[in-house]
N, C-alpha and C. Protein backbone atom coordinates (compact mmCIF):
# COMPACT_ATOMS: atom_id res chain seq x y z
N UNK A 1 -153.26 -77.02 -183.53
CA UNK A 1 -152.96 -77.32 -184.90
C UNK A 1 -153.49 -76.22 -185.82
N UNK A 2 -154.68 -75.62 -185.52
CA UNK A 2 -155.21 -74.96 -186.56
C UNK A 2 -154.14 -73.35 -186.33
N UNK A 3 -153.69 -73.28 -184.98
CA UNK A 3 -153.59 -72.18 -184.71
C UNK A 3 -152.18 -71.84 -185.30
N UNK A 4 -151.15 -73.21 -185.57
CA UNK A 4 -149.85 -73.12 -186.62
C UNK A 4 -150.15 -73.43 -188.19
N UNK A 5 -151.48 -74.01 -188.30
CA UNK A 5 -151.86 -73.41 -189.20
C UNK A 5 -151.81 -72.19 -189.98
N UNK A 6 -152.66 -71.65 -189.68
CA UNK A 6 -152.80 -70.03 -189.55
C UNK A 6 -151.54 -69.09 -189.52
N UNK A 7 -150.46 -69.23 -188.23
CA UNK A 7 -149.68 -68.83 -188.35
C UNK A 7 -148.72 -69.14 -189.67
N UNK A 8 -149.15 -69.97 -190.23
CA UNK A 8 -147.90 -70.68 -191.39
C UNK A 8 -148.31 -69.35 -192.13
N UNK A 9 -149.83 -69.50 -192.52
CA UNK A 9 -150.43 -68.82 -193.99
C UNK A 9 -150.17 -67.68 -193.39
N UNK A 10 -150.29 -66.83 -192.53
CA UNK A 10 -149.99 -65.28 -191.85
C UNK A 10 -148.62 -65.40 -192.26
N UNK A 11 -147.84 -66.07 -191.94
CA UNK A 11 -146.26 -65.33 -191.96
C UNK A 11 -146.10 -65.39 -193.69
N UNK A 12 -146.71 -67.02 -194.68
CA UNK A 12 -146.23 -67.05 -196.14
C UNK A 12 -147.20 -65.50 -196.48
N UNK A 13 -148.54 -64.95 -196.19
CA UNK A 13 -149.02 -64.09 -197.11
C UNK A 13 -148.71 -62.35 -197.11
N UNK A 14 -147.74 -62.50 -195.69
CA UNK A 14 -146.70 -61.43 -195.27
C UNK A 14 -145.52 -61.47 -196.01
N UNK A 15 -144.82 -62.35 -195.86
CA UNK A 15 -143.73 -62.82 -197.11
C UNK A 15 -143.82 -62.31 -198.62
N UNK A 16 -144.98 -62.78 -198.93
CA UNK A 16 -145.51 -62.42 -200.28
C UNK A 16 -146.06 -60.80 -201.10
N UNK A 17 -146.69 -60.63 -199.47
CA UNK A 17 -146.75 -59.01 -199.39
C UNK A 17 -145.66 -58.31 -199.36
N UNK A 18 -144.63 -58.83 -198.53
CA UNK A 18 -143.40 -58.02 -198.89
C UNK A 18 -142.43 -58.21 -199.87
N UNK A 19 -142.45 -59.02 -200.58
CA UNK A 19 -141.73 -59.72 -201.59
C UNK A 19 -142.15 -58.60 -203.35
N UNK A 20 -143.87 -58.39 -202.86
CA UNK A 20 -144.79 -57.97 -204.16
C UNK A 20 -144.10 -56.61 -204.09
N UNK A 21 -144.37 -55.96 -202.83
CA UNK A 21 -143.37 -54.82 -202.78
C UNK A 21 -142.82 -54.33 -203.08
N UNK A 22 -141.57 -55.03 -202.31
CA UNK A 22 -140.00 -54.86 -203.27
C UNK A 22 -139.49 -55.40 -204.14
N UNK A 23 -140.54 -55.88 -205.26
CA UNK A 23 -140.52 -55.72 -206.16
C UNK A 23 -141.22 -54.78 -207.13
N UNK A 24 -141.98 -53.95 -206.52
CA UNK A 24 -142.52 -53.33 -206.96
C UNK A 24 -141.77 -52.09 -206.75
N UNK A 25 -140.98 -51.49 -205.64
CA UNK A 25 -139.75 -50.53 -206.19
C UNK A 25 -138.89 -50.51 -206.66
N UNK A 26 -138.51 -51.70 -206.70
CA UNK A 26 -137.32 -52.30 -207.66
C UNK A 26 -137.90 -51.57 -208.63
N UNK A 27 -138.69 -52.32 -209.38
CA UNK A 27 -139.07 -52.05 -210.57
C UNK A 27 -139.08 -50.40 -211.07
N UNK A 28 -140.01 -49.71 -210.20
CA UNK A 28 -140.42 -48.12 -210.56
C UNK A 28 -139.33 -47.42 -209.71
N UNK A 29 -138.10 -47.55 -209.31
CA UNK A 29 -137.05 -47.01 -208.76
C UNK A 29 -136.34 -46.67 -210.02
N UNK A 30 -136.29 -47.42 -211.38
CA UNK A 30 -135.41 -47.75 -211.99
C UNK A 30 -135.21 -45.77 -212.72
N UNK A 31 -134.28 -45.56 -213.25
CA UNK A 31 -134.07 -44.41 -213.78
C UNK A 31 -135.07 -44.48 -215.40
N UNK A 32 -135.74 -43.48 -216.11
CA UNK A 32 -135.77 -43.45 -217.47
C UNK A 32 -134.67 -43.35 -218.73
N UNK A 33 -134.58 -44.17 -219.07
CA UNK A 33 -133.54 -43.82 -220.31
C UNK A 33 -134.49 -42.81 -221.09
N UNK A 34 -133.88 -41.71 -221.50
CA UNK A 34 -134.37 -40.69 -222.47
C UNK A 34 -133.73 -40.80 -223.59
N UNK A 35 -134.18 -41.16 -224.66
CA UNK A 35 -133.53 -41.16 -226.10
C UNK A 35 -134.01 -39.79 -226.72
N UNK A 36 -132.26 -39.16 -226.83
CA UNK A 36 -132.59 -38.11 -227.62
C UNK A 36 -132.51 -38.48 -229.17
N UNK A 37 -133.53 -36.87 -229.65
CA UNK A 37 -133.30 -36.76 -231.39
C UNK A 37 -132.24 -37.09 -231.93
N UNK A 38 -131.93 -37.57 -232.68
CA UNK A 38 -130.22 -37.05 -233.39
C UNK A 38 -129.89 -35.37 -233.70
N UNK A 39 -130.54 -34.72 -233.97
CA UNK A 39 -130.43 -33.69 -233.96
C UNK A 39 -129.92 -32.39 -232.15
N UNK A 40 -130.72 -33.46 -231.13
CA UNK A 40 -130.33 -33.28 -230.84
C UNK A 40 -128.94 -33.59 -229.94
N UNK A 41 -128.26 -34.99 -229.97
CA UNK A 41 -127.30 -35.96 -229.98
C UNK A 41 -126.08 -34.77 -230.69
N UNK A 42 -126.44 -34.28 -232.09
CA UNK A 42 -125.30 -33.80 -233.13
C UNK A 42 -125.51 -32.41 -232.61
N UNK A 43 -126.28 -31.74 -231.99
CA UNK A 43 -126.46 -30.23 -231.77
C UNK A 43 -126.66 -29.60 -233.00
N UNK A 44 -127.58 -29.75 -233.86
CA UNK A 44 -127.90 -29.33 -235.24
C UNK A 44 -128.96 -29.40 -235.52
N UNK A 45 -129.72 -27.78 -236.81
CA UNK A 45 -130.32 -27.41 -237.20
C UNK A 45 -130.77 -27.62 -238.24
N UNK A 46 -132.12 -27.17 -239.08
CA UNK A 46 -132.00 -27.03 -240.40
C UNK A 46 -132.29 -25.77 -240.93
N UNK A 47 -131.93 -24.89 -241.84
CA UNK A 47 -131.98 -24.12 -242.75
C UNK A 47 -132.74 -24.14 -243.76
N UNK A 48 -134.21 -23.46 -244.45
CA UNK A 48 -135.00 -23.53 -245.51
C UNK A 48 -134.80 -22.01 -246.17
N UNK A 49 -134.25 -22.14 -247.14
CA UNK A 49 -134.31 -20.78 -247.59
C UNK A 49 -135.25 -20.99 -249.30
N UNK A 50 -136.00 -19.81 -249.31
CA UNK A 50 -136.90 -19.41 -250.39
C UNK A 50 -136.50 -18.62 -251.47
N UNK A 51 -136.75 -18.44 -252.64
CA UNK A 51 -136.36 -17.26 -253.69
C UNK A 51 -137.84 -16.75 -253.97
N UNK A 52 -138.31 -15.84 -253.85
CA UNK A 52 -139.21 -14.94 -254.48
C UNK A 52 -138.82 -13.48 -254.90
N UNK A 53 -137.78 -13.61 -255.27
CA UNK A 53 -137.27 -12.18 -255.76
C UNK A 53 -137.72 -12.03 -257.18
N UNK A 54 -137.76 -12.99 -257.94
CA UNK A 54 -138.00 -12.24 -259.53
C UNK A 54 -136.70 -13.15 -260.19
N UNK A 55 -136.06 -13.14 -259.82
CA UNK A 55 -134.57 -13.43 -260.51
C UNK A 55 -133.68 -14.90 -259.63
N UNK A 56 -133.19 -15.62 -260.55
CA UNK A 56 -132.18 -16.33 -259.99
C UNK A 56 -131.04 -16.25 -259.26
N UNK A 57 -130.71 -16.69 -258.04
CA UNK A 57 -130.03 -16.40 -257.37
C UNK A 57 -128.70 -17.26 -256.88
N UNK A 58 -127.69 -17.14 -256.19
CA UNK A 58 -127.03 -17.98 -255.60
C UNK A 58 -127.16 -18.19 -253.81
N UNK A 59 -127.51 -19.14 -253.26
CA UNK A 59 -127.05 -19.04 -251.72
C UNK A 59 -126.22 -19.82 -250.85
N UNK A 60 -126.13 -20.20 -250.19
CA UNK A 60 -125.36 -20.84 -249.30
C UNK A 60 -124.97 -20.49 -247.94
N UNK A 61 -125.00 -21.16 -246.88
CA UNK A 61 -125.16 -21.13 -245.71
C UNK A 61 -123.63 -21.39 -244.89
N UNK A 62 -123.18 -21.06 -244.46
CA UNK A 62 -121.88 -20.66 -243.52
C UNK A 62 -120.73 -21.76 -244.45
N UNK A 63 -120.63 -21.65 -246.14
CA UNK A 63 -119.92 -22.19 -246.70
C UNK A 63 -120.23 -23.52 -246.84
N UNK A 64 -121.06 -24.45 -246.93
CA UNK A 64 -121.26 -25.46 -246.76
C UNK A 64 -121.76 -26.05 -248.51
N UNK A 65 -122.36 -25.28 -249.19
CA UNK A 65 -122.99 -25.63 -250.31
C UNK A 65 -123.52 -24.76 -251.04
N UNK A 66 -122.91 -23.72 -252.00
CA UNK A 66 -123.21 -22.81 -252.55
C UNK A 66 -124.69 -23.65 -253.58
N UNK A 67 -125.52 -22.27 -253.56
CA UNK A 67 -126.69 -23.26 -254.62
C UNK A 67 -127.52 -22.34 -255.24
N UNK A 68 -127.60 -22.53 -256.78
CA UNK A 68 -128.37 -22.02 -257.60
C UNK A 68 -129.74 -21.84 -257.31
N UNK A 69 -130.70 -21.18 -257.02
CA UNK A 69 -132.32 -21.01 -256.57
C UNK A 69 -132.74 -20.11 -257.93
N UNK A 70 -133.26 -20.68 -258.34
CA UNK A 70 -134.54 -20.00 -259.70
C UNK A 70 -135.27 -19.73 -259.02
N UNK A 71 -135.97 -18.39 -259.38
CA UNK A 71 -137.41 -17.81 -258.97
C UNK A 71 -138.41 -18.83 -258.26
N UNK A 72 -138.98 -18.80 -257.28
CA UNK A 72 -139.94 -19.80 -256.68
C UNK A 72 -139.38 -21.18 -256.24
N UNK A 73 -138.03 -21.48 -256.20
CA UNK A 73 -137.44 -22.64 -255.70
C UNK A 73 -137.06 -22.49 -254.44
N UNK A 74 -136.92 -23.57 -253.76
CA UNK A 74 -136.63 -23.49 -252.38
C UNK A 74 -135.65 -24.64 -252.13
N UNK A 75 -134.60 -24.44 -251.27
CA UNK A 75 -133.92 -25.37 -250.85
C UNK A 75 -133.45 -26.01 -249.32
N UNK A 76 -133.19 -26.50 -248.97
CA UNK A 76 -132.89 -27.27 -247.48
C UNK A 76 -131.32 -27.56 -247.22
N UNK A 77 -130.97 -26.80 -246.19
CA UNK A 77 -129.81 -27.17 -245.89
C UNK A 77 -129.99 -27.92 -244.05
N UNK A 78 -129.74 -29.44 -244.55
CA UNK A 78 -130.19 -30.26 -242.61
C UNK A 78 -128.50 -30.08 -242.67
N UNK A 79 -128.28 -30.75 -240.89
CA UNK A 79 -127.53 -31.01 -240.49
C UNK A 79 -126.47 -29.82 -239.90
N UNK A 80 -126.85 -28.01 -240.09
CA UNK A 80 -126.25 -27.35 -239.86
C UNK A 80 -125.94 -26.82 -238.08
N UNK A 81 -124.77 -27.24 -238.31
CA UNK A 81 -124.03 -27.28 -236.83
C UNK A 81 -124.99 -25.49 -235.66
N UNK A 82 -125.69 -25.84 -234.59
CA UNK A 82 -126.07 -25.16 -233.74
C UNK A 82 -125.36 -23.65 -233.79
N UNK A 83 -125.89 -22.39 -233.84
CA UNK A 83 -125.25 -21.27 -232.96
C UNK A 83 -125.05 -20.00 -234.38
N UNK A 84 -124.23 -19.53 -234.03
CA UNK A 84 -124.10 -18.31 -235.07
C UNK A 84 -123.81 -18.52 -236.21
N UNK A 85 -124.83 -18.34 -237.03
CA UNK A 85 -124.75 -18.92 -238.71
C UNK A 85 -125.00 -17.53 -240.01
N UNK A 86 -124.37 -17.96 -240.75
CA UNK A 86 -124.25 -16.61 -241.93
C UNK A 86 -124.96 -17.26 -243.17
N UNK A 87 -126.14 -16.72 -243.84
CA UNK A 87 -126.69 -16.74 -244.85
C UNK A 87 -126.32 -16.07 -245.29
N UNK A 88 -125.52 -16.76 -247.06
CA UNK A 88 -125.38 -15.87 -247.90
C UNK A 88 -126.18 -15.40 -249.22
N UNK A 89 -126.74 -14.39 -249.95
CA UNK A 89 -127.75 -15.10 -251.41
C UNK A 89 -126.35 -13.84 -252.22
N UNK A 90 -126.87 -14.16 -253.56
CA UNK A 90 -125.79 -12.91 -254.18
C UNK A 90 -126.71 -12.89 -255.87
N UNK A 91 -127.07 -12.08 -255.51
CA UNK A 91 -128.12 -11.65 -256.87
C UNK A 91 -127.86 -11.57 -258.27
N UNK A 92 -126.45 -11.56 -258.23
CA UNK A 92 -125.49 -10.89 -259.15
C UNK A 92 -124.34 -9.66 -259.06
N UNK A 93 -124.66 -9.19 -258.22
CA UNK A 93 -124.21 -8.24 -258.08
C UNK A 93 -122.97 -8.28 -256.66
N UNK A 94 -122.50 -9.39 -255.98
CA UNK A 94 -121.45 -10.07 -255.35
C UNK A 94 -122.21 -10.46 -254.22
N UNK A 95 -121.96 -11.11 -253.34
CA UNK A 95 -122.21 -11.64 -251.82
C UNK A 95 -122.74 -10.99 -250.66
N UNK A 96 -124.05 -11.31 -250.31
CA UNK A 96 -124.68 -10.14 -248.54
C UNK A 96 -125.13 -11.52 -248.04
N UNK A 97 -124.78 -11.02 -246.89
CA UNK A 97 -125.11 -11.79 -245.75
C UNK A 97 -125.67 -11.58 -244.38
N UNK A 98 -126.36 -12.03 -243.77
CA UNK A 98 -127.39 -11.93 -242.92
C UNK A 98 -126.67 -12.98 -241.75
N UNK A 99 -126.48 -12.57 -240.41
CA UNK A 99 -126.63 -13.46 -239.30
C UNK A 99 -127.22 -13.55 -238.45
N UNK A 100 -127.34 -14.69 -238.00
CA UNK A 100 -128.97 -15.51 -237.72
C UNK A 100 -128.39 -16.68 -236.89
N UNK A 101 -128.59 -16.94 -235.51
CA UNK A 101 -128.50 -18.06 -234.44
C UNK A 101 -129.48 -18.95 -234.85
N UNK A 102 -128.99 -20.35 -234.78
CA UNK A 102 -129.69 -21.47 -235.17
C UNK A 102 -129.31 -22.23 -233.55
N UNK A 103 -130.71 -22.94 -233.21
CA UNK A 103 -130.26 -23.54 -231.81
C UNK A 103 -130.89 -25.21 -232.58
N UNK A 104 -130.37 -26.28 -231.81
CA UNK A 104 -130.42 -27.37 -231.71
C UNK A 104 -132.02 -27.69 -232.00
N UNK A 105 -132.14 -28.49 -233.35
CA UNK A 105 -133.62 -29.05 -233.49
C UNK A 105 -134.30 -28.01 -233.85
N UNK A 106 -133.93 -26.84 -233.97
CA UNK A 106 -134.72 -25.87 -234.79
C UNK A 106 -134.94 -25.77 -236.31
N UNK A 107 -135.68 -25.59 -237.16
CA UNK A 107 -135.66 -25.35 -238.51
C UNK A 107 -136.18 -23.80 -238.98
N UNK A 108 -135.12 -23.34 -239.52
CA UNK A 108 -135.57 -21.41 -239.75
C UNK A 108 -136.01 -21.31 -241.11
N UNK A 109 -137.05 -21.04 -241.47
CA UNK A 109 -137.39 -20.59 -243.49
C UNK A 109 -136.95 -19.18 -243.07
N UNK A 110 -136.22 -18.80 -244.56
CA UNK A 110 -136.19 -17.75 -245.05
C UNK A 110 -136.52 -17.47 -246.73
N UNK A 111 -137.42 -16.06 -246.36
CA UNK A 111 -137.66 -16.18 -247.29
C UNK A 111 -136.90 -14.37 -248.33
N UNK A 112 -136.14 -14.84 -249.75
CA UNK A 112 -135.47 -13.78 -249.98
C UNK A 112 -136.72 -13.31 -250.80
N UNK A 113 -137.12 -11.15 -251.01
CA UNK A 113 -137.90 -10.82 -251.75
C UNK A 113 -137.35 -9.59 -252.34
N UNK A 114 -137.76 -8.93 -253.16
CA UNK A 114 -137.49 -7.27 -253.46
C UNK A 114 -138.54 -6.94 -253.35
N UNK A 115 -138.99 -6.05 -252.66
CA UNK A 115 -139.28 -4.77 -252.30
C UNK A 115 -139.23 -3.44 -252.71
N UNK A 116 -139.86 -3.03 -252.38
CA UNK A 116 -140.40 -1.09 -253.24
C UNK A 116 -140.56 -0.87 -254.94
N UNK A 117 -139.92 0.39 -255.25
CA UNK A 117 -140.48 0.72 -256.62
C UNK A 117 -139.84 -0.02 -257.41
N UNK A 118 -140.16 -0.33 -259.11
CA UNK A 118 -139.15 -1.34 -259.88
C UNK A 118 -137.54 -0.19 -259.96
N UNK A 119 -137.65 0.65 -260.09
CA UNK A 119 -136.66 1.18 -260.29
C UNK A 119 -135.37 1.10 -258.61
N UNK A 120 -136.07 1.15 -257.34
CA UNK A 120 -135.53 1.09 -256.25
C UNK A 120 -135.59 -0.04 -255.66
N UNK A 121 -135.68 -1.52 -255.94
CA UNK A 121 -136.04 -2.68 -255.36
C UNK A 121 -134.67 -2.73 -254.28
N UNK A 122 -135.72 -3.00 -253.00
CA UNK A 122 -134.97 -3.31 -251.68
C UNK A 122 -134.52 -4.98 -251.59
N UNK A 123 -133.65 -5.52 -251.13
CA UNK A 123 -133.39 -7.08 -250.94
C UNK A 123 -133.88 -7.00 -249.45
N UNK A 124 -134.95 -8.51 -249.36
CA UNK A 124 -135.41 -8.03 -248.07
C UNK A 124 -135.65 -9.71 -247.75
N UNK A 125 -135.01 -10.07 -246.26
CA UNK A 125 -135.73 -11.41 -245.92
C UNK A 125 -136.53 -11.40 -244.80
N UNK A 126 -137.40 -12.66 -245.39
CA UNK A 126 -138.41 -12.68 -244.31
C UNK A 126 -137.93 -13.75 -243.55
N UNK A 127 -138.25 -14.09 -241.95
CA UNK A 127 -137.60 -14.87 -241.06
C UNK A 127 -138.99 -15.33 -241.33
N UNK A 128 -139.25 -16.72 -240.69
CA UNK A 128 -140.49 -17.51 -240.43
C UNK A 128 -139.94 -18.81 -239.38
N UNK A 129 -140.89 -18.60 -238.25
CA UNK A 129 -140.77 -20.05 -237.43
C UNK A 129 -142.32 -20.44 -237.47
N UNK A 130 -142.24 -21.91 -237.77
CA UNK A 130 -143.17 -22.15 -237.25
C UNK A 130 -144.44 -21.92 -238.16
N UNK A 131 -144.32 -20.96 -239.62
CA UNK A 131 -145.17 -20.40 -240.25
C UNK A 131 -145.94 -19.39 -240.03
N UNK A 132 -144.78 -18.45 -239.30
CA UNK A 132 -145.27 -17.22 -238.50
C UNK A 132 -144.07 -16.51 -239.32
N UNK A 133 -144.35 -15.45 -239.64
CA UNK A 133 -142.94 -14.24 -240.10
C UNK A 133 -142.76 -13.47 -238.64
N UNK A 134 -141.66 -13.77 -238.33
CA UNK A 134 -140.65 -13.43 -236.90
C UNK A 134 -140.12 -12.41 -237.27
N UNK A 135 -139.66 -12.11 -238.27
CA UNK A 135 -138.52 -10.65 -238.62
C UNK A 135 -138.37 -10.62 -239.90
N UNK A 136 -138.50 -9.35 -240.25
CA UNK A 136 -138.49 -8.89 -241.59
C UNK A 136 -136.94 -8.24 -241.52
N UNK A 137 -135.65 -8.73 -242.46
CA UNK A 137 -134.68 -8.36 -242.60
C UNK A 137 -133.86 -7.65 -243.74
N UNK A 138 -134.20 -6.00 -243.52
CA UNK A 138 -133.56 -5.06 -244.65
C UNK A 138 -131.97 -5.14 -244.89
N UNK A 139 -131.04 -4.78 -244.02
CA UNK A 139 -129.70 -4.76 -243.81
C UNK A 139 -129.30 -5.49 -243.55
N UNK A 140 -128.42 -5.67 -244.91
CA UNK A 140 -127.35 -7.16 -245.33
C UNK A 140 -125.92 -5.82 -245.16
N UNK A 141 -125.14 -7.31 -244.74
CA UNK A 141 -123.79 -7.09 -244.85
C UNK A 141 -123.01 -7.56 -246.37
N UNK A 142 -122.07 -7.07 -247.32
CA UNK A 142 -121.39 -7.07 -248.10
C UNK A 142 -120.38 -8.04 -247.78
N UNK A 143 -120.39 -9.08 -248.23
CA UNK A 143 -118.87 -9.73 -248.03
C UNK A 143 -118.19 -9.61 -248.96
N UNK A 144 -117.26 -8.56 -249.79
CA UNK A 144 -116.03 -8.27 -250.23
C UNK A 144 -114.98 -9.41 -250.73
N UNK A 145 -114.81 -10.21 -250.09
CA UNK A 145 -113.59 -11.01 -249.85
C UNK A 145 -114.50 -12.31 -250.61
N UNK A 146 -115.20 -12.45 -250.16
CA UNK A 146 -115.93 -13.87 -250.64
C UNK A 146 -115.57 -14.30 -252.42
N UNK A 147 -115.09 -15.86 -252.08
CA UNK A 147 -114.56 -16.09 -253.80
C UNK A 147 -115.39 -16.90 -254.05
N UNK A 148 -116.22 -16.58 -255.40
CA UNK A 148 -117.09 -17.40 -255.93
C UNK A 148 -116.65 -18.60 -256.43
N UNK A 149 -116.97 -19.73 -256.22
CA UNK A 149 -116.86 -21.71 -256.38
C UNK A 149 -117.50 -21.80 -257.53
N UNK A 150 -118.19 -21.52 -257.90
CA UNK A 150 -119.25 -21.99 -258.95
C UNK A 150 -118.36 -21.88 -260.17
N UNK A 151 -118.95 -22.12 -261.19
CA UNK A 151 -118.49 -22.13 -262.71
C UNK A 151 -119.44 -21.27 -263.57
């Protein structure tokens, strides 16, 4: 008697051991759902561009929102689609543009300045990731063709 005893509780605490188991790979078998950013879901960047030139400016980013910047203002362009992107500023004097790869979930400051003597002022941007200056950018391209929106 004692000895089907025993055997009962041996075979239920084997049962149970294997039961705890496989449930226990069940469980940690399962895959992770990874929830991405939206940013990175949409494949998109953001854009911070700066004015420290002295003078008011116009900019806008691969056509999306031309925008007035006064001396020391800064503006934000989110949501800009991943990959080869054209900053434009235009001082007055018509449209330059700078291109610049934007990757997914990145945010780029730029910052616009003049440079050298008052009589020779250079247009010059500064790149910044991160709050590091990455590249200092002398040579702008002229866009010609570009029709001003504004009023």
């Amino acid at each position: 008697m004692k000895r089907k005893t025993f055997l009962k509780f041996f075979s239920l605490a084997l049962f149970a051991i294997a039961m705890f188991f496989g449930t226990f790979m069940v469980l940690t078998s399962c895959e992770e759902v990874v929830q991405l950013e939206p940013c990175e879901q949409n494949n998109t960047g953001t854009f911070i561009v700066q004015n420290t030139t002295g003078y008011t400016v116009w900019v806008d980013v691969d056509d999306m929102d031309e925008r007035k910047l006064y001396h020391g203002g800064q503006t934000t362009y989110y949501n800009v689609p991943a990959g080869t992107r054209r900053m434009y500023i235009d001082l007055g004097d018509g449209w330059q543009y700078l291109t610049q790869h934007l990757n997914a979930c990145e945010t780029l400051t730029y910052t616009w300045y003049l440079a050298g003597k008052k009589s020779t002022n250079q247009l010059c941007c500064d790149k910044i990731i991160n709050g590091v200056v990455v590249d200092t950018i002398t040579d702008f391209e002229r866009d010609l063709g570009r029709i001003n929106i504004r009023q």
